[in-house]
PDB file of N, CA and C in Angstrom:
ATOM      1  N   UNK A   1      17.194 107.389   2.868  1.00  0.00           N
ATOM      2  CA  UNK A   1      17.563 108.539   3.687  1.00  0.00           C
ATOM      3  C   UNK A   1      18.584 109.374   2.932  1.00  0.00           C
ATOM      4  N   UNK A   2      18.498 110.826   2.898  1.00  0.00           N
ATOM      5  CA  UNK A   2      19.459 111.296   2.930  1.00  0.00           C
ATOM      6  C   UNK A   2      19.697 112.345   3.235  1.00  0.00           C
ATOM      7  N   UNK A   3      21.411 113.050   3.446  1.00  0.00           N
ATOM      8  CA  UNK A   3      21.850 114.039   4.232  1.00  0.00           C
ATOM      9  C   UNK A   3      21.976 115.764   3.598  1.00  0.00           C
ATOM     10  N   UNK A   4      21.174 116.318   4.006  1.00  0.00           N
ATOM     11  CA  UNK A   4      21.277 117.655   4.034  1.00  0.00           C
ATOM     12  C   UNK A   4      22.605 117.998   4.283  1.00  0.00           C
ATOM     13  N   UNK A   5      23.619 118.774   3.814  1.00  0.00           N
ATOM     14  CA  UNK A   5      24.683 119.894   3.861  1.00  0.00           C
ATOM     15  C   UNK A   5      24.268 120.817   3.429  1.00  0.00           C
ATOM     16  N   UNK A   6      24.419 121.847   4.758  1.00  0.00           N
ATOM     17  CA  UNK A   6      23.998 123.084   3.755  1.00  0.00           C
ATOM     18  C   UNK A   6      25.281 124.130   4.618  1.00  0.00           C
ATOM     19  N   UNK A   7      25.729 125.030   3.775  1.00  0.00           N
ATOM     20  CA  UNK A   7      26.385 126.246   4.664  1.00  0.00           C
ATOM     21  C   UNK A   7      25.942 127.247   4.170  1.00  0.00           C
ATOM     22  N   UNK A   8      25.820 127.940   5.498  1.00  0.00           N
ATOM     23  CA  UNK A   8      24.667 129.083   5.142  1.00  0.00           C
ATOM     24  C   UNK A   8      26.002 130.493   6.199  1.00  0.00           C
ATOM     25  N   UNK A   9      25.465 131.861   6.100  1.00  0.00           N
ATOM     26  CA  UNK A   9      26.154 132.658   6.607  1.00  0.00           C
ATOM     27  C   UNK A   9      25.321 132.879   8.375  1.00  0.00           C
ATOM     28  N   UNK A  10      26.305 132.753   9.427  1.00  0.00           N
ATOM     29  CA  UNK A  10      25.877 132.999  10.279  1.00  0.00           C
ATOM     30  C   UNK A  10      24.619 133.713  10.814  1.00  0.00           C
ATOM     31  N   UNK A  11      24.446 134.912  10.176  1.00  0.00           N
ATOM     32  CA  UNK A  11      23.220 135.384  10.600  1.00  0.00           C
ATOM     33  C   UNK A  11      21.842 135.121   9.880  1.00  0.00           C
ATOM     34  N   UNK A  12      22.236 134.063   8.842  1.00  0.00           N
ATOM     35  CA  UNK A  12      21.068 133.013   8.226  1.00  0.00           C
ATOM     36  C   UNK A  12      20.055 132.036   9.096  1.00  0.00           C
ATOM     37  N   UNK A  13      20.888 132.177   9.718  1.00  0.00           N
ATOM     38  CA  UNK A  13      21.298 130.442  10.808  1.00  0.00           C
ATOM     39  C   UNK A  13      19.660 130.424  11.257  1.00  0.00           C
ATOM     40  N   UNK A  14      19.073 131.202  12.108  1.00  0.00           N
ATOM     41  CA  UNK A  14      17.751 131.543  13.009  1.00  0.00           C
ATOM     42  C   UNK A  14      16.951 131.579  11.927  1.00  0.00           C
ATOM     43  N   UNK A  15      16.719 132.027  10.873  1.00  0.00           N
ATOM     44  CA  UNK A  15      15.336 131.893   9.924  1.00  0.00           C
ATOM     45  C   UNK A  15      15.357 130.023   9.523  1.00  0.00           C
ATOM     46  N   UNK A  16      16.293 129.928   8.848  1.00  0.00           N
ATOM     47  CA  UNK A  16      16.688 128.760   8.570  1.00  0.00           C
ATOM     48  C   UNK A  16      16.098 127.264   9.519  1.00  0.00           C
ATOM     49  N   UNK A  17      16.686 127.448  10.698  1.00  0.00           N
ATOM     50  CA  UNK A  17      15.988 126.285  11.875  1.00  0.00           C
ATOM     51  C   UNK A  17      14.640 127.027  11.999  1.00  0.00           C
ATOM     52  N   UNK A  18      14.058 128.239  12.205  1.00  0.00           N
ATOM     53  CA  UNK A  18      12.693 128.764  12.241  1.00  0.00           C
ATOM     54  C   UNK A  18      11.852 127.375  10.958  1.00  0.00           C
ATOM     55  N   UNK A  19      12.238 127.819   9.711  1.00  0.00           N
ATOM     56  CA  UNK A  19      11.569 127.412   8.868  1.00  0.00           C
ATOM     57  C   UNK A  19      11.661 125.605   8.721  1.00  0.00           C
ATOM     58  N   UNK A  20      12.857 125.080   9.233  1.00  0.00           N
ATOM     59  CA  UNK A  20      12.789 123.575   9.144  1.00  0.00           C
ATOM     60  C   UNK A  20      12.255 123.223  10.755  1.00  0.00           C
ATOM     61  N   UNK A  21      11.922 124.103  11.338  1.00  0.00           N
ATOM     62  CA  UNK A  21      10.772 123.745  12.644  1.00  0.00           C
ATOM     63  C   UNK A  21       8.825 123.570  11.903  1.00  0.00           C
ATOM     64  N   UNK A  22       9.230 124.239  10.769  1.00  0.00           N
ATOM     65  CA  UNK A  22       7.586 123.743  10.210  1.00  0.00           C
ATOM     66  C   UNK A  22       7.252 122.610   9.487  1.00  0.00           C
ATOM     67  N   UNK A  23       8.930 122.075   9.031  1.00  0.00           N
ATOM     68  CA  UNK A  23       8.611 120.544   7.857  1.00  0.00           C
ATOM     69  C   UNK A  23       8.145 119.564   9.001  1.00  0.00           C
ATOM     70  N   UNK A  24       7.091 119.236   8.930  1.00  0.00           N
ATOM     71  CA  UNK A  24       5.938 118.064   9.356  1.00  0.00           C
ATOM     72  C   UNK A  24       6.930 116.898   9.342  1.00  0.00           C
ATOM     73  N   UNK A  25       7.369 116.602  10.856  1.00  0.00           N
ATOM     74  CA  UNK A  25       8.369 115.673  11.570  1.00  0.00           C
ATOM     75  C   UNK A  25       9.903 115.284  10.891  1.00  0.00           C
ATOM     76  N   UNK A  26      10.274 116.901  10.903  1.00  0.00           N
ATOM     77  CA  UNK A  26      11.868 116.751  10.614  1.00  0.00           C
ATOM     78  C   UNK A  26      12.574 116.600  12.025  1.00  0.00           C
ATOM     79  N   UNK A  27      13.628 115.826  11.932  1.00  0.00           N
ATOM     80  CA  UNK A  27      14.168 115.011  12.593  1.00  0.00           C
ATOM     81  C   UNK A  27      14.855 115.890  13.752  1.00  0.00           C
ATOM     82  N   UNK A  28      15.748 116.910  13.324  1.00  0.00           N
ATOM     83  CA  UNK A  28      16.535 117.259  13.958  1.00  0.00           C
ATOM     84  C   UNK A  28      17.632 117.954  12.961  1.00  0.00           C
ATOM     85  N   UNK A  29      19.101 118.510  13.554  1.00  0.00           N
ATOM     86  CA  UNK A  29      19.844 119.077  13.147  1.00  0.00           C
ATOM     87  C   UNK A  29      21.158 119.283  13.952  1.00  0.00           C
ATOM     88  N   UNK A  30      22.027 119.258  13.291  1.00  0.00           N
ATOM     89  CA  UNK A  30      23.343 119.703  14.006  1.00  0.00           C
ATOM     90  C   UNK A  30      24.087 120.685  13.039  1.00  0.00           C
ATOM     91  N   UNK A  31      24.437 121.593  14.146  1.00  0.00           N
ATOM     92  CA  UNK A  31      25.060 122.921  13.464  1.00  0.00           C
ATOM     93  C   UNK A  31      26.822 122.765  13.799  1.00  0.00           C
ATOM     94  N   UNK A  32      27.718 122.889  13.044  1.00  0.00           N
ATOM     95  CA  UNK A  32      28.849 123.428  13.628  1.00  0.00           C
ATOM     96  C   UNK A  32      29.364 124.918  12.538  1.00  0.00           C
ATOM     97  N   UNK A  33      30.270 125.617  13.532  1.00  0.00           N
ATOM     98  CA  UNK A  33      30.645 126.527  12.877  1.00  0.00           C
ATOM     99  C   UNK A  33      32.028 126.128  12.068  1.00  0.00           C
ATOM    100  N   UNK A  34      32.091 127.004  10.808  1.00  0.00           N
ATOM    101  CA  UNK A  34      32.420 126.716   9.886  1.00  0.00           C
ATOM    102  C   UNK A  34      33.253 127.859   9.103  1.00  0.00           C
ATOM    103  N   UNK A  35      34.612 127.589   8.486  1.00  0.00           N
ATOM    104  CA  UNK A  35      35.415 129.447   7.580  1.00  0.00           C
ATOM    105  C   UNK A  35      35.545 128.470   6.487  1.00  0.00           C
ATOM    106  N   UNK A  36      35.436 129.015   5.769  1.00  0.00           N
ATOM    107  CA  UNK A  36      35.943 128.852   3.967  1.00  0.00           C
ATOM    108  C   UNK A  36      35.708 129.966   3.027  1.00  0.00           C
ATOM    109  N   UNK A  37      35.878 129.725   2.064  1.00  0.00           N
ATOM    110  CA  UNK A  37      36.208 130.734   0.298  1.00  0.00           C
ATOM    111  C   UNK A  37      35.068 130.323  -0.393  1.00  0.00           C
ATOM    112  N   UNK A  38      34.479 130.937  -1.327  1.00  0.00           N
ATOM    113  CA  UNK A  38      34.013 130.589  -1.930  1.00  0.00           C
ATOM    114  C   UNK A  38      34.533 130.768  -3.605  1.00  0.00           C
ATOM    115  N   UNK A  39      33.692 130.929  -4.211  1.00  0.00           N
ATOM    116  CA  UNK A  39      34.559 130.547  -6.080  1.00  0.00           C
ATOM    117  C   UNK A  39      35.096 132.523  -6.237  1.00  0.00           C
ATOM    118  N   UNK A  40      34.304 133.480  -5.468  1.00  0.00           N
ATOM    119  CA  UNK A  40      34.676 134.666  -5.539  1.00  0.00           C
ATOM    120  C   UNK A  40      36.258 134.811  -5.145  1.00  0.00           C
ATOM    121  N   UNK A  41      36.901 133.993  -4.318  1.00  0.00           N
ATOM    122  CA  UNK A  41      37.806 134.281  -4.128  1.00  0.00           C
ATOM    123  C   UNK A  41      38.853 133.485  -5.444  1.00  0.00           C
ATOM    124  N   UNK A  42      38.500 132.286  -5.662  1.00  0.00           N
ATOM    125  CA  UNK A  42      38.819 131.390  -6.317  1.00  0.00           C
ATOM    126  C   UNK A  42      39.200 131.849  -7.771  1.00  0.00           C
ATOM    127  N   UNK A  43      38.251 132.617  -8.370  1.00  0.00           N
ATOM    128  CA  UNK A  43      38.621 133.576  -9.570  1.00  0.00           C
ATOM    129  C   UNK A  43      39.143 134.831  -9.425  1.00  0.00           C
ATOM    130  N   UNK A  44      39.404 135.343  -8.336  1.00  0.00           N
ATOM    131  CA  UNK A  44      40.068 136.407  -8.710  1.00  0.00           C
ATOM    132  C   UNK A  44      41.259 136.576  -9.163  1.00  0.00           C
ATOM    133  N   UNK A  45      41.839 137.292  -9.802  1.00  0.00           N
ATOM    134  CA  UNK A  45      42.936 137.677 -10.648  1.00  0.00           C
ATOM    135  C   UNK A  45      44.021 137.221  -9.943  1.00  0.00           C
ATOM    136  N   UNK A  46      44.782 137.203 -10.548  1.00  0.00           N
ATOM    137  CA  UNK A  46      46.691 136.539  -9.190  1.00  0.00           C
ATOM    138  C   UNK A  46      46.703 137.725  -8.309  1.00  0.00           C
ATOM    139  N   UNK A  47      46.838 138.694  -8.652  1.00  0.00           N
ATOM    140  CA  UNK A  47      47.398 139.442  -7.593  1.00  0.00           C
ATOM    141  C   UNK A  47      46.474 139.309  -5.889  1.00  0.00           C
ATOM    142  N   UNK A  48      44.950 139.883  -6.846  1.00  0.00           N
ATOM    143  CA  UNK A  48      44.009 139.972  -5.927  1.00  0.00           C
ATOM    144  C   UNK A  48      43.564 138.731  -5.003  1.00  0.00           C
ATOM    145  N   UNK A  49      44.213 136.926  -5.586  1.00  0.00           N
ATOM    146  CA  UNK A  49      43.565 136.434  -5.125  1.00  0.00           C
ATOM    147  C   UNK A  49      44.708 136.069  -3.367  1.00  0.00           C
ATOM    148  N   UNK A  50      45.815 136.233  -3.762  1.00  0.00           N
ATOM    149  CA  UNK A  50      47.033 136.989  -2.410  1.00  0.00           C
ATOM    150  C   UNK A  50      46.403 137.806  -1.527  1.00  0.00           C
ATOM    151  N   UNK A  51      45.935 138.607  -2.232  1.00  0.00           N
ATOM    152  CA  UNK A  51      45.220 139.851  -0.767  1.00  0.00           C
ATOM    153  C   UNK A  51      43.743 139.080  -0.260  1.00  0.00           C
ATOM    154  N   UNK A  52      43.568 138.384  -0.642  1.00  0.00           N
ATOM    155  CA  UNK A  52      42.061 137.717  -0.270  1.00  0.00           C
ATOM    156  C   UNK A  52      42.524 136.197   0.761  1.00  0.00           C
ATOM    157  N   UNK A  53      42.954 136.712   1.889  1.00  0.00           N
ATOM    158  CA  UNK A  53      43.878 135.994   2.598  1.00  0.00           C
ATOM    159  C   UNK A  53      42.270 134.789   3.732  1.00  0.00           C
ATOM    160  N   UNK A  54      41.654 136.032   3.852  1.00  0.00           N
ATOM    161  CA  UNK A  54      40.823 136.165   4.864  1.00  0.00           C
ATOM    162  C   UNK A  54      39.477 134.942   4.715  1.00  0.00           C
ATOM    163  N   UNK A  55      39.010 133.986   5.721  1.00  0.00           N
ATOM    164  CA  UNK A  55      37.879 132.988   5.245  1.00  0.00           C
ATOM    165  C   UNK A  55      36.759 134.026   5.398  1.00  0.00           C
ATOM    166  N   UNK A  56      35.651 133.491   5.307  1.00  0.00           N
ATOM    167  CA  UNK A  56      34.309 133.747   5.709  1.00  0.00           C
ATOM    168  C   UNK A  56      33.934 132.898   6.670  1.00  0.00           C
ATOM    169  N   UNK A  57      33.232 133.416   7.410  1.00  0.00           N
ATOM    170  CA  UNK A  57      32.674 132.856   8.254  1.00  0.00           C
ATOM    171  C   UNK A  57      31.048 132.280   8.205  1.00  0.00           C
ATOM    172  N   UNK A  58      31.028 130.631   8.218  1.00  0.00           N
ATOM    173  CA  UNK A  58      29.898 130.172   7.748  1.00  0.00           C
ATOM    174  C   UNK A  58      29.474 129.272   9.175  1.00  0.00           C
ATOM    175  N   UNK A  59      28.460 128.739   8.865  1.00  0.00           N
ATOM    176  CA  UNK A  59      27.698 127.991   9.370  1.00  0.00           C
ATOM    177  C   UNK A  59      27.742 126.506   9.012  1.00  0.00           C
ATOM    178  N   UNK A  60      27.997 125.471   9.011  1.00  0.00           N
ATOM    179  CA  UNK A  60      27.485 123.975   8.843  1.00  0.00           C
ATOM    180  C   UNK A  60      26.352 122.963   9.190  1.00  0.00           C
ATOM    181  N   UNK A  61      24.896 123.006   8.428  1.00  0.00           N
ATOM    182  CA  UNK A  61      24.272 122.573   8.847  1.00  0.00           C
ATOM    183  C   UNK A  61      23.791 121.314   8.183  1.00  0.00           C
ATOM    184  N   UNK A  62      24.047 119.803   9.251  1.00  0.00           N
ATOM    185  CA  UNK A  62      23.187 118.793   8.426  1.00  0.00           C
ATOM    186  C   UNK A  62      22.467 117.599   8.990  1.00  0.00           C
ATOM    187  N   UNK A  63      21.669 117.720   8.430  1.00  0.00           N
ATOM    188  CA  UNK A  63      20.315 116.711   8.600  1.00  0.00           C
ATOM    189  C   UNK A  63      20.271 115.590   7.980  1.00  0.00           C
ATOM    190  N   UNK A  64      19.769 114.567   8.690  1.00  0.00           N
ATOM    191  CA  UNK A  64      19.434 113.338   8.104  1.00  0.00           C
ATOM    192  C   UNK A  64      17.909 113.246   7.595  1.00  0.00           C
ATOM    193  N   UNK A  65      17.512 112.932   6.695  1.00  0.00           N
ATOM    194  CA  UNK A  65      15.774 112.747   6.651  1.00  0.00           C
ATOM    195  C   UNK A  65      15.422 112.236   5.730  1.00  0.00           C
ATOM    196  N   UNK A  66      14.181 111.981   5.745  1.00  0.00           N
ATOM    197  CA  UNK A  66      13.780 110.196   4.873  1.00  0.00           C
ATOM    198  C   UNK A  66      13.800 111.274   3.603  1.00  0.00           C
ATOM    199  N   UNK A  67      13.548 110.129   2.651  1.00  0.00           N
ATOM    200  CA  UNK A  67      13.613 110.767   1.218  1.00  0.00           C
ATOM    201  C   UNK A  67      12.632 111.414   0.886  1.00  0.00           C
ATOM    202  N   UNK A  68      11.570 111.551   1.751  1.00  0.00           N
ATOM    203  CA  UNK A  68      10.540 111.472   1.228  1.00  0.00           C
ATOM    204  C   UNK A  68      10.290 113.375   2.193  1.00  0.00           C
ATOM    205  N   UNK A  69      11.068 113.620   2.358  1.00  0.00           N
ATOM    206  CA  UNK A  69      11.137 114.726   2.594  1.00  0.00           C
ATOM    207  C   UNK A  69      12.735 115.946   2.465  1.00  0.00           C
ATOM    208  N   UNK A  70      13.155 115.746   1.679  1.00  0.00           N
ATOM    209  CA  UNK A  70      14.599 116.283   1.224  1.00  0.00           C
ATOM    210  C   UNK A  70      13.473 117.771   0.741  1.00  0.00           C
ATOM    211  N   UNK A  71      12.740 117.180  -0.585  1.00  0.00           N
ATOM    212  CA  UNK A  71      12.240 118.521  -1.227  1.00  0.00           C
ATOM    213  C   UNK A  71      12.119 119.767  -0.240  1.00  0.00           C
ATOM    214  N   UNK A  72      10.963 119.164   0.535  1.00  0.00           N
ATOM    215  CA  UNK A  72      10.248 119.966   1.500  1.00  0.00           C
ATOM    216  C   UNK A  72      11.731 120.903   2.380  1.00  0.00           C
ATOM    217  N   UNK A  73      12.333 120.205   2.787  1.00  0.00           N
ATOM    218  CA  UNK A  73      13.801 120.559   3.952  1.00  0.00           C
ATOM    219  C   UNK A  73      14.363 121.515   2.754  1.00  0.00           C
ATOM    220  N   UNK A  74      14.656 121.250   1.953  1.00  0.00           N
ATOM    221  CA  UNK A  74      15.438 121.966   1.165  1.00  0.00           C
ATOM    222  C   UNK A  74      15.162 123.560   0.893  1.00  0.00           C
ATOM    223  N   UNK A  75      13.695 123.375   0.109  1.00  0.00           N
ATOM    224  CA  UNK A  75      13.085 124.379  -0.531  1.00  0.00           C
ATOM    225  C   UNK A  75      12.854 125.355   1.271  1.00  0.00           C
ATOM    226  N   UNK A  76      12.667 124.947   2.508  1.00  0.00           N
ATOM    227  CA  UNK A  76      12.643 125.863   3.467  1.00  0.00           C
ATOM    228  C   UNK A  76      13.728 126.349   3.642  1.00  0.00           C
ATOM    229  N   UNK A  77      14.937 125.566   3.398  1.00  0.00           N
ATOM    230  CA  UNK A  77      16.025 126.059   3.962  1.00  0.00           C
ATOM    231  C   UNK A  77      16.376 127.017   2.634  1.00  0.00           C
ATOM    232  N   UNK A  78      15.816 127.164   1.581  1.00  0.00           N
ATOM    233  CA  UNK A  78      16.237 127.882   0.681  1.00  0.00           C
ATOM    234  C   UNK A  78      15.376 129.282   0.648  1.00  0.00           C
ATOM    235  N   UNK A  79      14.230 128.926   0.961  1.00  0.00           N
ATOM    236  CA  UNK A  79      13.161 130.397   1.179  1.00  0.00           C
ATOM    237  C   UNK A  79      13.393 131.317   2.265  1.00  0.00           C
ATOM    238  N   UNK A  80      14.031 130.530   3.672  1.00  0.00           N
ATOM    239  CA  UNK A  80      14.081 131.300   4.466  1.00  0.00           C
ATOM    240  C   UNK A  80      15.789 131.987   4.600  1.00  0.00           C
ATOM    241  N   UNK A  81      16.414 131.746   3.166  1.00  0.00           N
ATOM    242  CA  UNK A  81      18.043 132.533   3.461  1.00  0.00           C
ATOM    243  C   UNK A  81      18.346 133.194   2.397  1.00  0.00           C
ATOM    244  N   UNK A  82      17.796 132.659   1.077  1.00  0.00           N
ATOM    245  CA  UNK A  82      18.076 133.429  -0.510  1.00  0.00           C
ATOM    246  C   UNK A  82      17.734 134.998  -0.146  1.00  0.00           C
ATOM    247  N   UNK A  83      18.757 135.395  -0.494  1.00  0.00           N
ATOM    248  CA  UNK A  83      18.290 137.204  -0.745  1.00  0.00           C
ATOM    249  C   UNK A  83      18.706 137.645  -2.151  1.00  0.00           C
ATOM    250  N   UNK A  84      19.519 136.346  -2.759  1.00  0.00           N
ATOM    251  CA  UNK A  84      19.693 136.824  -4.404  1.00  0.00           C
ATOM    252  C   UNK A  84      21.382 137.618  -4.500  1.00  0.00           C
ATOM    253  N   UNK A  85      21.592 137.484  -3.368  1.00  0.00           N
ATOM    254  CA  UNK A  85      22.954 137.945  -3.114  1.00  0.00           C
ATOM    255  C   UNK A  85      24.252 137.372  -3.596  1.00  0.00           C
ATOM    256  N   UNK A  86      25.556 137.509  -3.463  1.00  0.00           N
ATOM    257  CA  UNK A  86      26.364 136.417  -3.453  1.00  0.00           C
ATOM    258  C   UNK A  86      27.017 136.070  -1.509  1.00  0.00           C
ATOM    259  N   UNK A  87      27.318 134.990  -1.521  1.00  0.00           N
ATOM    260  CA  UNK A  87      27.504 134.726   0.050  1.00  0.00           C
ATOM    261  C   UNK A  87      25.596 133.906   0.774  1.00  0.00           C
ATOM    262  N   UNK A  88      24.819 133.241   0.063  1.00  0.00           N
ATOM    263  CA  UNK A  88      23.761 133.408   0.459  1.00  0.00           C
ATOM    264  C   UNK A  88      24.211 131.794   0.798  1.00  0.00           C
ATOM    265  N   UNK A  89      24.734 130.803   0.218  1.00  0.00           N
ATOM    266  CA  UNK A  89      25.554 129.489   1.027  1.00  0.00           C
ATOM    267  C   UNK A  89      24.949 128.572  -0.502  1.00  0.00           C
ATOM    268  N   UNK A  90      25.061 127.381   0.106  1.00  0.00           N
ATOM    269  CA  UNK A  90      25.333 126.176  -0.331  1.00  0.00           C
ATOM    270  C   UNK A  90      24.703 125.118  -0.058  1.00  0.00           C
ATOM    271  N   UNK A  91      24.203 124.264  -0.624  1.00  0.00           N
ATOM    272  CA  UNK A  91      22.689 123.162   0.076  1.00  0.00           C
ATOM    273  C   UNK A  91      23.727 121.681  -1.278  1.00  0.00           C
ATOM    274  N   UNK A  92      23.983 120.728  -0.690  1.00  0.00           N
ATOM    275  CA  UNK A  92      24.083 119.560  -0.828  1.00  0.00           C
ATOM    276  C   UNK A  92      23.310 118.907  -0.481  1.00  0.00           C
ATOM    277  N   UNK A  93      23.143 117.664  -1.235  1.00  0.00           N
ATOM    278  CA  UNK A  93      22.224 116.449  -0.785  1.00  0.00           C
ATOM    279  C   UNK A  93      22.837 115.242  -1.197  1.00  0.00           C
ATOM    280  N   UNK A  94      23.066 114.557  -0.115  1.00  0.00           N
ATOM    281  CA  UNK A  94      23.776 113.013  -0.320  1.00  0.00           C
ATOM    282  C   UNK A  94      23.218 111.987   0.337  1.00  0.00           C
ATOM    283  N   UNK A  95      23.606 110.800  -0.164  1.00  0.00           N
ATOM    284  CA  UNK A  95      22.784 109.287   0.134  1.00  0.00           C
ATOM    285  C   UNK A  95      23.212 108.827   1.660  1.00  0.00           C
ATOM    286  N   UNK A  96      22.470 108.246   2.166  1.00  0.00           N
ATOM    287  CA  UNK A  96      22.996 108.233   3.284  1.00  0.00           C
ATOM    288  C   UNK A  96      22.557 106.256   3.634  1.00  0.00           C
ATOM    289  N   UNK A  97      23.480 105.651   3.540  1.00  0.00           N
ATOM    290  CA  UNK A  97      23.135 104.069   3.656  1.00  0.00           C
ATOM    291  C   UNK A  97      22.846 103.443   5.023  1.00  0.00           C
ATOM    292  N   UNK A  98      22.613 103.898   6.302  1.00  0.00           N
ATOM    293  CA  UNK A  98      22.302 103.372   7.192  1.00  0.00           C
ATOM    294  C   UNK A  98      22.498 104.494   8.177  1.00  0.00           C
ATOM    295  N   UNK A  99      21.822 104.368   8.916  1.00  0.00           N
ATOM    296  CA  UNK A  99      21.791 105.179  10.384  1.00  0.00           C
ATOM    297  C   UNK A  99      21.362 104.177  11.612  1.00  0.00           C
ATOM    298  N   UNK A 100      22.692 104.304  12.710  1.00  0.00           N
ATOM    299  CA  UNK A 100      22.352 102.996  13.711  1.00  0.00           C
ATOM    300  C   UNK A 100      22.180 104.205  15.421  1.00  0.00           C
ATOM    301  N   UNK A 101      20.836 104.132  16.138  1.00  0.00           N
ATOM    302  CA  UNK A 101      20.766 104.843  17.258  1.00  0.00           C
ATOM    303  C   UNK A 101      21.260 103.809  18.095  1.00  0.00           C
ATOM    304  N   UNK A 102      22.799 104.059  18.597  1.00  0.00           N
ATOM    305  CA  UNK A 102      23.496 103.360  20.121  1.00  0.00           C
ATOM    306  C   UNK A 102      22.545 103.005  20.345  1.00  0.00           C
ATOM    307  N   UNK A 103      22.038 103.709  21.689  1.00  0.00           N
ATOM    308  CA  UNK A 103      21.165 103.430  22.626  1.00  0.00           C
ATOM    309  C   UNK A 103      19.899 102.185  22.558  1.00  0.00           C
ATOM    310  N   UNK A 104      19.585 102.018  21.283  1.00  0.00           N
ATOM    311  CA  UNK A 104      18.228 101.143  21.461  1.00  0.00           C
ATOM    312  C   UNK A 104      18.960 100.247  19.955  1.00  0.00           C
ATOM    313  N   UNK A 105      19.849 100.485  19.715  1.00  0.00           N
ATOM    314  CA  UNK A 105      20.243  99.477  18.296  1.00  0.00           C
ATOM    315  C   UNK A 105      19.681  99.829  17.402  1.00  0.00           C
ATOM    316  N   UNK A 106      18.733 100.657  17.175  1.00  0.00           N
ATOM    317  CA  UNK A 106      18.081 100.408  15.847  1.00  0.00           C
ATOM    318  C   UNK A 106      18.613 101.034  15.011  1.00  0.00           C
ATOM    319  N   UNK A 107      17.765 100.746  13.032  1.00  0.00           N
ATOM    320  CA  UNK A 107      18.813 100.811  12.192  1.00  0.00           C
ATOM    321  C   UNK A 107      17.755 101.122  11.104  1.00  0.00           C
ATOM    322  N   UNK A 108      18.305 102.290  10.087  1.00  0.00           N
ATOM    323  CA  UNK A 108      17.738 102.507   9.403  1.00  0.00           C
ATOM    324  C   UNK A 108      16.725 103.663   9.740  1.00  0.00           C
ATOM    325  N   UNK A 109      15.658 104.494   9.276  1.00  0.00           N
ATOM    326  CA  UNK A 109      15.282 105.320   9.066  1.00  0.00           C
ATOM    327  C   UNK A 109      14.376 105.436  10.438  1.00  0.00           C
ATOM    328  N   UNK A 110      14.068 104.465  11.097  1.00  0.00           N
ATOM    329  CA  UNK A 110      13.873 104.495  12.560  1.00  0.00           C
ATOM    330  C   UNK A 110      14.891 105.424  13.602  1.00  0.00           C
ATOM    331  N   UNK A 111      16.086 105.057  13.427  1.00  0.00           N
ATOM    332  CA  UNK A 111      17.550 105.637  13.877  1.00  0.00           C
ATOM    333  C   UNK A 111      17.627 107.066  14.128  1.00  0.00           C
ATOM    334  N   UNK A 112      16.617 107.782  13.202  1.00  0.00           N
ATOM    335  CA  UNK A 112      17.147 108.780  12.908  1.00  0.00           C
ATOM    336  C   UNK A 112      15.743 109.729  13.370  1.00  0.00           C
TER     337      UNK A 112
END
């Protein structure tokens, strides 16, 4: 299994779940909202990087899903937000060693 991070810009958000509503039995998703910088702010000059006080406002979205579908999740969540821009977000992928559903105990890629 593993976990989708992606931050994407708020008005990304709706194409994004549109397009991971077509990967053939993706699991689900949880969104929270999200401010941070990105490296634009990070390099700017000393003075300028003082006046660049202000976050952005992002999105946090992440999924659990078997391995055997990361590609697929990914490449949608990347077709339906790239505009080639800067601000277009961020897609992580990490291991994810167990998933346990309370309710019925189970464990592992069932769980999820």
């Amino acid at each position: 299994m593993k976990m989708i991070l992606a931050f994407l810009p708020p008005h990304r958000l709706d194409r994004a779940t549109r397009a991971l509503e077509h990967v053939g039995g993706f699991p689900g998703m949880t969104v929270t909202r999200s401010r941070g910088f990105g490296r634009e702010k990070a390099e700017a000059p000393g003075d300028a990087r003082e006046q660049l006080t202000d976050y952005t406002d992002t999105v946090r979205v992440e999924a659990i899903v078997p391995d055997g579908m990361v590609n697929e999740a990914v490449e949608a969540i990347v077709e339906a937000t790239h505009t080639g821009n800067r601000g277009d977000g961020k897609i992580f992928v990490l291991p994810v060693e167990d998933a346990i559903r309370i309710k019925t105990k189970e464990r592992g890629p069932h769980a999820v």
